[in-house]
C-alpha atoms as a PDB file:
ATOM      1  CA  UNK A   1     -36.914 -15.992  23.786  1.00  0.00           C
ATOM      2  CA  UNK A   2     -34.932 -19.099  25.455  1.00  0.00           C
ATOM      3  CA  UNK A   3     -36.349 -22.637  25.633  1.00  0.00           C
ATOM      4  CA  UNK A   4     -37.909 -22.861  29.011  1.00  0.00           C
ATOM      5  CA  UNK A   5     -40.213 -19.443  27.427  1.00  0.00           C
ATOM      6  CA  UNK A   6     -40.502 -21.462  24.144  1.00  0.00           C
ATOM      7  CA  UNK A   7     -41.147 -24.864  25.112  1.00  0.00           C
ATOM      8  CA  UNK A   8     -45.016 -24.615  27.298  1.00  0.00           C
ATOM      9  CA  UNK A   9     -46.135 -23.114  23.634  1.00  0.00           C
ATOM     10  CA  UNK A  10     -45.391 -26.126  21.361  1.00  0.00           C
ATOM     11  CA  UNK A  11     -47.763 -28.235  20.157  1.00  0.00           C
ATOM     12  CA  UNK A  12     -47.946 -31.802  19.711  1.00  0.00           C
ATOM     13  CA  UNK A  13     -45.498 -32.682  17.007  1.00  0.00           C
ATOM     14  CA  UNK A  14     -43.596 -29.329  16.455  1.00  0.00           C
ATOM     15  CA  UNK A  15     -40.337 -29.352  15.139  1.00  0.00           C
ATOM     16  CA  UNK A  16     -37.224 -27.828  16.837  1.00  0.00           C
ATOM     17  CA  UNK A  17     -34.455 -26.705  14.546  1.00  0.00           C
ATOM     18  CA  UNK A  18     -31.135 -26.330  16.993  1.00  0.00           C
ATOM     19  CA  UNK A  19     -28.252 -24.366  15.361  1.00  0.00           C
ATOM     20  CA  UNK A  20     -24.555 -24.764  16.540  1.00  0.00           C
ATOM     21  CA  UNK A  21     -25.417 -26.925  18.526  1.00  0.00           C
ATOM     22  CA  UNK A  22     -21.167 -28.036  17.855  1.00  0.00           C
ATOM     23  CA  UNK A  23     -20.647 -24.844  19.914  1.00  0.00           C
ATOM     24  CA  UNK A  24     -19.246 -25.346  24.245  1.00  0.00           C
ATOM     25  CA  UNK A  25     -22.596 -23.670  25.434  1.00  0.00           C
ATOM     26  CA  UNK A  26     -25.042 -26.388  23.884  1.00  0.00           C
ATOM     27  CA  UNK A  27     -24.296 -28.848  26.007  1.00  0.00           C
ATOM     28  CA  UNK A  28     -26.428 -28.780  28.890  1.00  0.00           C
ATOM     29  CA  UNK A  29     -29.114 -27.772  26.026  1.00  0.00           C
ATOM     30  CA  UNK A  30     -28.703 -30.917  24.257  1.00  0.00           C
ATOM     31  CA  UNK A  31     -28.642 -33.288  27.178  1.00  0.00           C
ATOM     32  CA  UNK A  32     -31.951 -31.475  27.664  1.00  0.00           C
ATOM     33  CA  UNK A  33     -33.189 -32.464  24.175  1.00  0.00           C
ATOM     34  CA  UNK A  34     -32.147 -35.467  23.751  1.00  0.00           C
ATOM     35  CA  UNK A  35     -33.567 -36.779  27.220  1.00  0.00           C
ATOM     36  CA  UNK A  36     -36.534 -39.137  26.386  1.00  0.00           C
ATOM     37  CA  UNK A  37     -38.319 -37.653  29.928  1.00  0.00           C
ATOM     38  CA  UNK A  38     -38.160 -34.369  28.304  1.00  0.00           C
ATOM     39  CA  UNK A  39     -40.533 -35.703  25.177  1.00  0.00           C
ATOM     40  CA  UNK A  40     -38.124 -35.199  22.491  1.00  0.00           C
ATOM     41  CA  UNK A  41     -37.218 -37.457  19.633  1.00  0.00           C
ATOM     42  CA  UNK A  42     -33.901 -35.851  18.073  1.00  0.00           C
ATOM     43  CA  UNK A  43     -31.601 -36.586  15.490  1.00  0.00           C
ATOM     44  CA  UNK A  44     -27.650 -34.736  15.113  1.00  0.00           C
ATOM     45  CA  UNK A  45     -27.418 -33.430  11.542  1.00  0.00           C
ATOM     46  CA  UNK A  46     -23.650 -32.060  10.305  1.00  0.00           C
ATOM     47  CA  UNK A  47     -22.999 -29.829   7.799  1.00  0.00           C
ATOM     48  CA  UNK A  48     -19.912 -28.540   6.117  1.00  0.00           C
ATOM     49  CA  UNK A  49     -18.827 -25.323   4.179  1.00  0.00           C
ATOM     50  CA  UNK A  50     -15.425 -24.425   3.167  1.00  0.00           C
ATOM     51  CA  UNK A  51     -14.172 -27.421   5.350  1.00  0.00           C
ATOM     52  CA  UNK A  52     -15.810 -25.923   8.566  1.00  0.00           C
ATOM     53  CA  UNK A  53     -17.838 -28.676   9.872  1.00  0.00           C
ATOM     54  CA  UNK A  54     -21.019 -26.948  11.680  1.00  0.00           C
ATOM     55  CA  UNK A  55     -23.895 -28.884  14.305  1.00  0.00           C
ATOM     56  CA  UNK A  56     -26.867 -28.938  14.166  1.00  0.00           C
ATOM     57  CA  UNK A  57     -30.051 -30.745  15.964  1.00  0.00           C
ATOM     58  CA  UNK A  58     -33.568 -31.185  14.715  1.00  0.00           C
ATOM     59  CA  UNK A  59     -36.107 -32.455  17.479  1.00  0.00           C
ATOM     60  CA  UNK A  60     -39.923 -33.726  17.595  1.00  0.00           C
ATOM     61  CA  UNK A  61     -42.016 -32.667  20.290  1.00  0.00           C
ATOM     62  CA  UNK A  62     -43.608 -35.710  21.398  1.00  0.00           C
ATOM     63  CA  UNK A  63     -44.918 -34.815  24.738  1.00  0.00           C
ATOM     64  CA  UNK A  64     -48.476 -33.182  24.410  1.00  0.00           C
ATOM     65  CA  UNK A  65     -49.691 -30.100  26.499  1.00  0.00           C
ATOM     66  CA  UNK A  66     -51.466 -30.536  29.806  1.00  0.00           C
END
């Protein structure tokens, strides 16, 4: 499923848990996300492993359903 299928079934308050979000595609994803309009509050979490640095992005719904 992508986002825009995703996104009309969250409820108020659901947590979004991005992956890779380090990765060239994510971009227009995360300016998405981390648009207040959009009604998400977001934080950038980093992770390493064997001194490969990875992304990642965990969001708040904020926005309730019509």
């Amino acid at each position: 499923m992508t986002s825009t299928q995703v996104e009309p079934r969250l409820d108020h308050l659901a947590i979004v848990a991005s992956d890779n979000t380090d990765m060239a595609g994510a971009t227009g994803y995360l300016e998405y996300l981390r648009n207040p309009a959009n009604g998400y509050q977001t934080t950038a979490v980093l992770t390493s492993a064997l001194s490969i640095h990875h992304g990642h992005e965990i969001a708040l719904r904020k926005k309730k359903k019509p």
